[in-house]
C-alpha atoms as a PDB file:
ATOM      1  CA  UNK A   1      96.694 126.809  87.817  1.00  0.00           C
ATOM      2  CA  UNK A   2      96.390 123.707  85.760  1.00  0.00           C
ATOM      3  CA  UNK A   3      93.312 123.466  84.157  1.00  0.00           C
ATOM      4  CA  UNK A   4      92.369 119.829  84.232  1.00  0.00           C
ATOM      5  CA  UNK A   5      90.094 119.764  81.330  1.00  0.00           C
ATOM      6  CA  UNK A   6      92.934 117.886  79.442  1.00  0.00           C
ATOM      7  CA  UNK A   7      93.197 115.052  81.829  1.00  0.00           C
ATOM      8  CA  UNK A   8      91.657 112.236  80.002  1.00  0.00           C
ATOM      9  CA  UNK A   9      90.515 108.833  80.890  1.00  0.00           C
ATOM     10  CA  UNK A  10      92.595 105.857  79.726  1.00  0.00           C
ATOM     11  CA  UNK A  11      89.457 104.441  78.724  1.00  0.00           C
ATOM     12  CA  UNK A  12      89.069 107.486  75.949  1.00  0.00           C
ATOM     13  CA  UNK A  13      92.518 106.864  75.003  1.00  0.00           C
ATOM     14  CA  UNK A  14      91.875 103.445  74.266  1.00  0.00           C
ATOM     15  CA  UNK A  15      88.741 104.091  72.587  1.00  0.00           C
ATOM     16  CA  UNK A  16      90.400 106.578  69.968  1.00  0.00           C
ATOM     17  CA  UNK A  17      93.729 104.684  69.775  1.00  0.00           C
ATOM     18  CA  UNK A  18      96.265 106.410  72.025  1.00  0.00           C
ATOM     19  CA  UNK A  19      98.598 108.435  70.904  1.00  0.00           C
ATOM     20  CA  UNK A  20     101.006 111.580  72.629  1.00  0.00           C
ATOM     21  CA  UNK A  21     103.029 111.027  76.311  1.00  0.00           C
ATOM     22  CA  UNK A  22     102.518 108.427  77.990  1.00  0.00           C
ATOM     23  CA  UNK A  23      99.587 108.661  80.953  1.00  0.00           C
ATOM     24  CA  UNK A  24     100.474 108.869  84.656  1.00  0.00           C
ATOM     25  CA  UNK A  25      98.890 105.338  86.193  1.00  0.00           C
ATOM     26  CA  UNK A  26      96.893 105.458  89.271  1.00  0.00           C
ATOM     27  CA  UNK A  27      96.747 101.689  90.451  1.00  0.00           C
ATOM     28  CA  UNK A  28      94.051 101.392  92.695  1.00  0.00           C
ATOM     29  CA  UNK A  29      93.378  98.051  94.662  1.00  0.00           C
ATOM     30  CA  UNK A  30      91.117  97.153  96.991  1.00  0.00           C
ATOM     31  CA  UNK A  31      92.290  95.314 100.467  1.00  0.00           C
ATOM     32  CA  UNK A  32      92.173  91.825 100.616  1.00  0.00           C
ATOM     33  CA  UNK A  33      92.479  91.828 104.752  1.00  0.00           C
ATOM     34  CA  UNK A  34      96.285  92.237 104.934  1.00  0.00           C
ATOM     35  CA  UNK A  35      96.675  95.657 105.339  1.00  0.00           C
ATOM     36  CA  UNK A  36      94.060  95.660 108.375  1.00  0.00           C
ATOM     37  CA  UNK A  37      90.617  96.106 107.253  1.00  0.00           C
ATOM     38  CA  UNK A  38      87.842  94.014 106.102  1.00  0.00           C
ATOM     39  CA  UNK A  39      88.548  92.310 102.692  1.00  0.00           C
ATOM     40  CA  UNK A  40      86.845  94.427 100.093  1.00  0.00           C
ATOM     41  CA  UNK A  41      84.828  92.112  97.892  1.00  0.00           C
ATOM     42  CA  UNK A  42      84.621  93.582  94.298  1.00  0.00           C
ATOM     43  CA  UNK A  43      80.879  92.602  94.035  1.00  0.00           C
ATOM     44  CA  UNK A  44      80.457  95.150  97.005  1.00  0.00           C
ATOM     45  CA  UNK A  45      81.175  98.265  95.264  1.00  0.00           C
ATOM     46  CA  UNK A  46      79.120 100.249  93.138  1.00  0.00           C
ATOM     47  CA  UNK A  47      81.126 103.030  92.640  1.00  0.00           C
ATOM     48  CA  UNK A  48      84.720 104.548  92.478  1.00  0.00           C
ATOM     49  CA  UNK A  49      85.700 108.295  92.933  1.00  0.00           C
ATOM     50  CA  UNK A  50      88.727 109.427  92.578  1.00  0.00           C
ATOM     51  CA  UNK A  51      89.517 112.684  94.395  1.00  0.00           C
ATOM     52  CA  UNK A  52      92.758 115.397  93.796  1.00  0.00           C
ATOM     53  CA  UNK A  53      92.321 118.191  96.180  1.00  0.00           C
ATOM     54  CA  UNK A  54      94.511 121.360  95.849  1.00  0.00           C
ATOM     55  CA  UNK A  55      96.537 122.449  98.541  1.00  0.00           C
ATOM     56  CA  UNK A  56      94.672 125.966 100.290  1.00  0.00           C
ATOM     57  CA  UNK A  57      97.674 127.932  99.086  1.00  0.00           C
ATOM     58  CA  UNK A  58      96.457 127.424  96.042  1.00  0.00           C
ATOM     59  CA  UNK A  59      92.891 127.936  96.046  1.00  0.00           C
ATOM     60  CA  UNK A  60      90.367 125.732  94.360  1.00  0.00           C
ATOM     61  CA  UNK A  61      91.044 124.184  90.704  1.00  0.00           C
ATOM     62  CA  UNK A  62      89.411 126.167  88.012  1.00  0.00           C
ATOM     63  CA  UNK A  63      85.925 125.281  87.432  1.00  0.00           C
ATOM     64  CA  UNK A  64      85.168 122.699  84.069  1.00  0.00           C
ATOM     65  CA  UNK A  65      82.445 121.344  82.608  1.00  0.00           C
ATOM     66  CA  UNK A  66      81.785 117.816  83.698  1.00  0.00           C
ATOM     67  CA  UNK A  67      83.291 115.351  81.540  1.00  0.00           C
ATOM     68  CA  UNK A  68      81.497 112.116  80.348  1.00  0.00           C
ATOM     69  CA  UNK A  69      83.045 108.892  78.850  1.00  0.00           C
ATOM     70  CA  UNK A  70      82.763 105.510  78.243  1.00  0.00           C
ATOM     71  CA  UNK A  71      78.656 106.928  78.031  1.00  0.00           C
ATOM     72  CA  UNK A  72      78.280 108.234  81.311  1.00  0.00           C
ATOM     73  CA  UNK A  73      79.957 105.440  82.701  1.00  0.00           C
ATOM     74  CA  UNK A  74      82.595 107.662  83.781  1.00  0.00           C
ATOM     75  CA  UNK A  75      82.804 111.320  84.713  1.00  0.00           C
ATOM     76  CA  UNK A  76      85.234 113.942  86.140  1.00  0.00           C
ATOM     77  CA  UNK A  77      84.221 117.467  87.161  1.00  0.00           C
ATOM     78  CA  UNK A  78      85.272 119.820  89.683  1.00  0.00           C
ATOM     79  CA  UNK A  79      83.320 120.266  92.627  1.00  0.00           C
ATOM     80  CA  UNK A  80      82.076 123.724  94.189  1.00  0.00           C
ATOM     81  CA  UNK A  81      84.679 123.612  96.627  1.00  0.00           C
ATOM     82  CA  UNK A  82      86.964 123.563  94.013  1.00  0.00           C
ATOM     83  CA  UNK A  83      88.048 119.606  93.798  1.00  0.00           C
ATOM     84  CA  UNK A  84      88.360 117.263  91.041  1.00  0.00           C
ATOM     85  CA  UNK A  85      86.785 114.311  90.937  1.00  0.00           C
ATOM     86  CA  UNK A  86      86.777 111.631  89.309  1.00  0.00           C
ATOM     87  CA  UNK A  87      83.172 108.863  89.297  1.00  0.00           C
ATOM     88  CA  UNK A  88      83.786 105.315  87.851  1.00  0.00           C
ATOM     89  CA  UNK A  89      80.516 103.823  87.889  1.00  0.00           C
ATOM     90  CA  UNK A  90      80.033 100.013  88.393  1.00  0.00           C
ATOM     91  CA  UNK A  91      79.689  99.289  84.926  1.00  0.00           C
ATOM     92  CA  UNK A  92      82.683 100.834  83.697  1.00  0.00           C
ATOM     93  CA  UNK A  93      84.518  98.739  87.084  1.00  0.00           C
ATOM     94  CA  UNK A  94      82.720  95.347  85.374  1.00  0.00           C
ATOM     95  CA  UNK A  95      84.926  96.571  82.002  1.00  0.00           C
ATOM     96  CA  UNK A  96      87.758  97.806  83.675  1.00  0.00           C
ATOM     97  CA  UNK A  97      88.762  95.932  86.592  1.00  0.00           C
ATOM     98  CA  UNK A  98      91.143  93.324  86.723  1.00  0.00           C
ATOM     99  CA  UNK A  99      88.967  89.590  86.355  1.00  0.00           C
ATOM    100  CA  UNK A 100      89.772  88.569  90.362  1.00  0.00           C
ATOM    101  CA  UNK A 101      87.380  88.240  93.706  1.00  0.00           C
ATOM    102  CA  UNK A 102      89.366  92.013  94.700  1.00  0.00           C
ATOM    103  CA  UNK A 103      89.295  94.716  93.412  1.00  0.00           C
ATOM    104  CA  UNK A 104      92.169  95.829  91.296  1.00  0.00           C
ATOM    105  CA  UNK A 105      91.895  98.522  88.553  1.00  0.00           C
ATOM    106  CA  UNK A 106      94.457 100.847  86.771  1.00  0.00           C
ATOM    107  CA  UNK A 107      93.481 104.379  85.580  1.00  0.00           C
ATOM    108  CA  UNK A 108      95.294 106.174  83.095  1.00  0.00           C
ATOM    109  CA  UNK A 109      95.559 110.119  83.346  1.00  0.00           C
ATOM    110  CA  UNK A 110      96.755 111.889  80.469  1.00  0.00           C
ATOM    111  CA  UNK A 111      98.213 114.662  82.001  1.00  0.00           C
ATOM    112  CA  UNK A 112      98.043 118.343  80.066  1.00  0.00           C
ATOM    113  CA  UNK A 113     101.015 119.361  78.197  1.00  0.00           C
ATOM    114  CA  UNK A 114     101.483 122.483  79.418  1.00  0.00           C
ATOM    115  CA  UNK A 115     101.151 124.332  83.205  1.00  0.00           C
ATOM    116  CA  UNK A 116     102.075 127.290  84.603  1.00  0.00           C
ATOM    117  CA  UNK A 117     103.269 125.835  87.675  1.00  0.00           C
ATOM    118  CA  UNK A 118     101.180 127.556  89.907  1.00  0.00           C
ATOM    119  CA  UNK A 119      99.734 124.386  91.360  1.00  0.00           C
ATOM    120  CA  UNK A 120     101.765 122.723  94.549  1.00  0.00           C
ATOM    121  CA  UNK A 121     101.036 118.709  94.989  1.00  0.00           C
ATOM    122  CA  UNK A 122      97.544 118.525  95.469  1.00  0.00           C
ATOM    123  CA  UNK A 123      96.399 115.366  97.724  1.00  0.00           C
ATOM    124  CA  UNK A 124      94.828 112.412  96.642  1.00  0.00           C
ATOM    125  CA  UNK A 125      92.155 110.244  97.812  1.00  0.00           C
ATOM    126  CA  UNK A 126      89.902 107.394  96.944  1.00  0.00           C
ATOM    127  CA  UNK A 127      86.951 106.416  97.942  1.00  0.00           C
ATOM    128  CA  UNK A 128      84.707 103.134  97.299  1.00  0.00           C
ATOM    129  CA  UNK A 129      80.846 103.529  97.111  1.00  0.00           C
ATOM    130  CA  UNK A 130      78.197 100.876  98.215  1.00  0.00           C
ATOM    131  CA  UNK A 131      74.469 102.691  97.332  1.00  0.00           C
ATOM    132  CA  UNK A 132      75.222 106.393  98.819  1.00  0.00           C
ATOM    133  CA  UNK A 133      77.672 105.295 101.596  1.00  0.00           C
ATOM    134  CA  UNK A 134      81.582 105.608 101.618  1.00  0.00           C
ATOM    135  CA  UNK A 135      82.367 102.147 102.965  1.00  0.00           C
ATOM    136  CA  UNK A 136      86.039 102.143 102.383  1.00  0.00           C
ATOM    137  CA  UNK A 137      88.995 104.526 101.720  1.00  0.00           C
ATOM    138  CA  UNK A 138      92.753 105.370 101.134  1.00  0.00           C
ATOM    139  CA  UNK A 139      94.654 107.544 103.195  1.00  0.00           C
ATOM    140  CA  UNK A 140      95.609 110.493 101.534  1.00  0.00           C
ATOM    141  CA  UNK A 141      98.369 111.167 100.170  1.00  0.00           C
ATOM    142  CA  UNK A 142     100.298 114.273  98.304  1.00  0.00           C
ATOM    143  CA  UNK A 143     100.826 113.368  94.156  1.00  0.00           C
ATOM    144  CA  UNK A 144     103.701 114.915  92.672  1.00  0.00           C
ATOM    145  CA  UNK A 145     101.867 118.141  90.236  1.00  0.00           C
ATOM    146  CA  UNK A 146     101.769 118.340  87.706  1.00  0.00           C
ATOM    147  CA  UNK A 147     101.286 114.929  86.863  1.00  0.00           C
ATOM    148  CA  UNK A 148     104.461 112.949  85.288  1.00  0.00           C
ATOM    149  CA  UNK A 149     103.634 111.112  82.074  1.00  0.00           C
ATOM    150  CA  UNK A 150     104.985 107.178  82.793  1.00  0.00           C
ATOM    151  CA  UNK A 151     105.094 107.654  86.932  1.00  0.00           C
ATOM    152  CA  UNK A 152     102.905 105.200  88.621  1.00  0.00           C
ATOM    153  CA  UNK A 153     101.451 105.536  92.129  1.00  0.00           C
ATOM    154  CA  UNK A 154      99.748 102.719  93.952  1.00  0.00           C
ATOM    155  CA  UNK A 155      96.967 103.189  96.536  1.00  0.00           C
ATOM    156  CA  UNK A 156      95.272 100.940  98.683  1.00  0.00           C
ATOM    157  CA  UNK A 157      91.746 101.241  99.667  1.00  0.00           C
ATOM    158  CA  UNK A 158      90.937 100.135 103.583  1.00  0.00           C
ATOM    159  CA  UNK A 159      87.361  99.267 104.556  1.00  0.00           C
ATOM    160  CA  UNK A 160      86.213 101.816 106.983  1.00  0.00           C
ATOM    161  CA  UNK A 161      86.038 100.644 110.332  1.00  0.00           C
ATOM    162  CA  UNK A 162      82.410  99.313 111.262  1.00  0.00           C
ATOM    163  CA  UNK A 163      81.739  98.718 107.366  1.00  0.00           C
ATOM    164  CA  UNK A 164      83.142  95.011 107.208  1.00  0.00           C
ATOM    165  CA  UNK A 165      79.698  93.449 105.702  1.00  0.00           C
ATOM    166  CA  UNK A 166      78.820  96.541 103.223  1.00  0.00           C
ATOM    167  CA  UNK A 167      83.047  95.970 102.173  1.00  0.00           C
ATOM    168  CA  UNK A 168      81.963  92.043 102.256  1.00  0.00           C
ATOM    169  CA  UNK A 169      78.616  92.259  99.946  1.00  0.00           C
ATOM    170  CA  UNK A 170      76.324  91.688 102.790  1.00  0.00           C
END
């Protein structure tokens, strides 16, 4: 299986220059009411995570070390059962995000080189934080493994139902 040591933050890319393939982009936006949910105000989330599971078949991903960038503003580990996560914290979303009332952010993976192909297309998920509580999230959805340096994928994040003023700020 993949490790996933080697999948890098576009913020640590940025930070030491670049350089080597280009990253696969996960565009991540928040809903603004027209998919169906509450508008998601970006003042309303604390937190972003970022969530690849692997399919059973394959068993859990290899346990790492947790990661930390941007100084702790940003993490990935894997989880005991075997998922890797990804935590963007709010400050690195004040930094990152695109300068609007929703929220709109693009996160560069920098997938590894090598793989032994062992690894079907894991799902993938995201979830928005206010405090401790999930109050919205995508639907997920299978990403093509390993990841393709240059492919994009887009997801939208829906407020959970009941969640419309934690999603507005209130």
């Amino acid at each position: 299986m993949t490790t996933l040591r080697s999948l890098l933050l576009a913020l640590l890319l940025a930070s030491c220059g670049g350089g080597g393939a280009d990253p696969f982009v996960l565009a991540i936006v928040g809903d603004d009411g027209s998919v169906g949910g509450a508008p998601i105000a970006r003042s309303a989330i604390d937190r972003v995570q970022v969530v690849l599971v692997p399919q059973a078949i394959d068993g859990p991903f290899a346990p790492m070390a947790e990661q930390v960038f941007d100084g702790g503003d940003a993490t990935a580990r894997v989880t005991a059962a075997g998922e890797w996560v990804l935590t963007l914290e709010r400050a690195w979303l004040d930094d990152n995000a695109e300068s609007t009332d929703a929220l709109r952010l693009f996160v560069l993976l920098a997938p590894e080189a090598t793989t032994d192909g062992a690894t079907l297309d894991p799902s993938l998920r995201v979830l928005f934080y206010r405090g401790t509580e999930v109050v919205a999230e995508s639907t997920p959805r299978f990403v093509e493994w390993p990841l393709v340096p240059g492919n994009e994928t887009n997801v939208t994040v829906v407020c959970r139902a009941g969640a419309a003023d934690a999603c507005a700020g209130r």
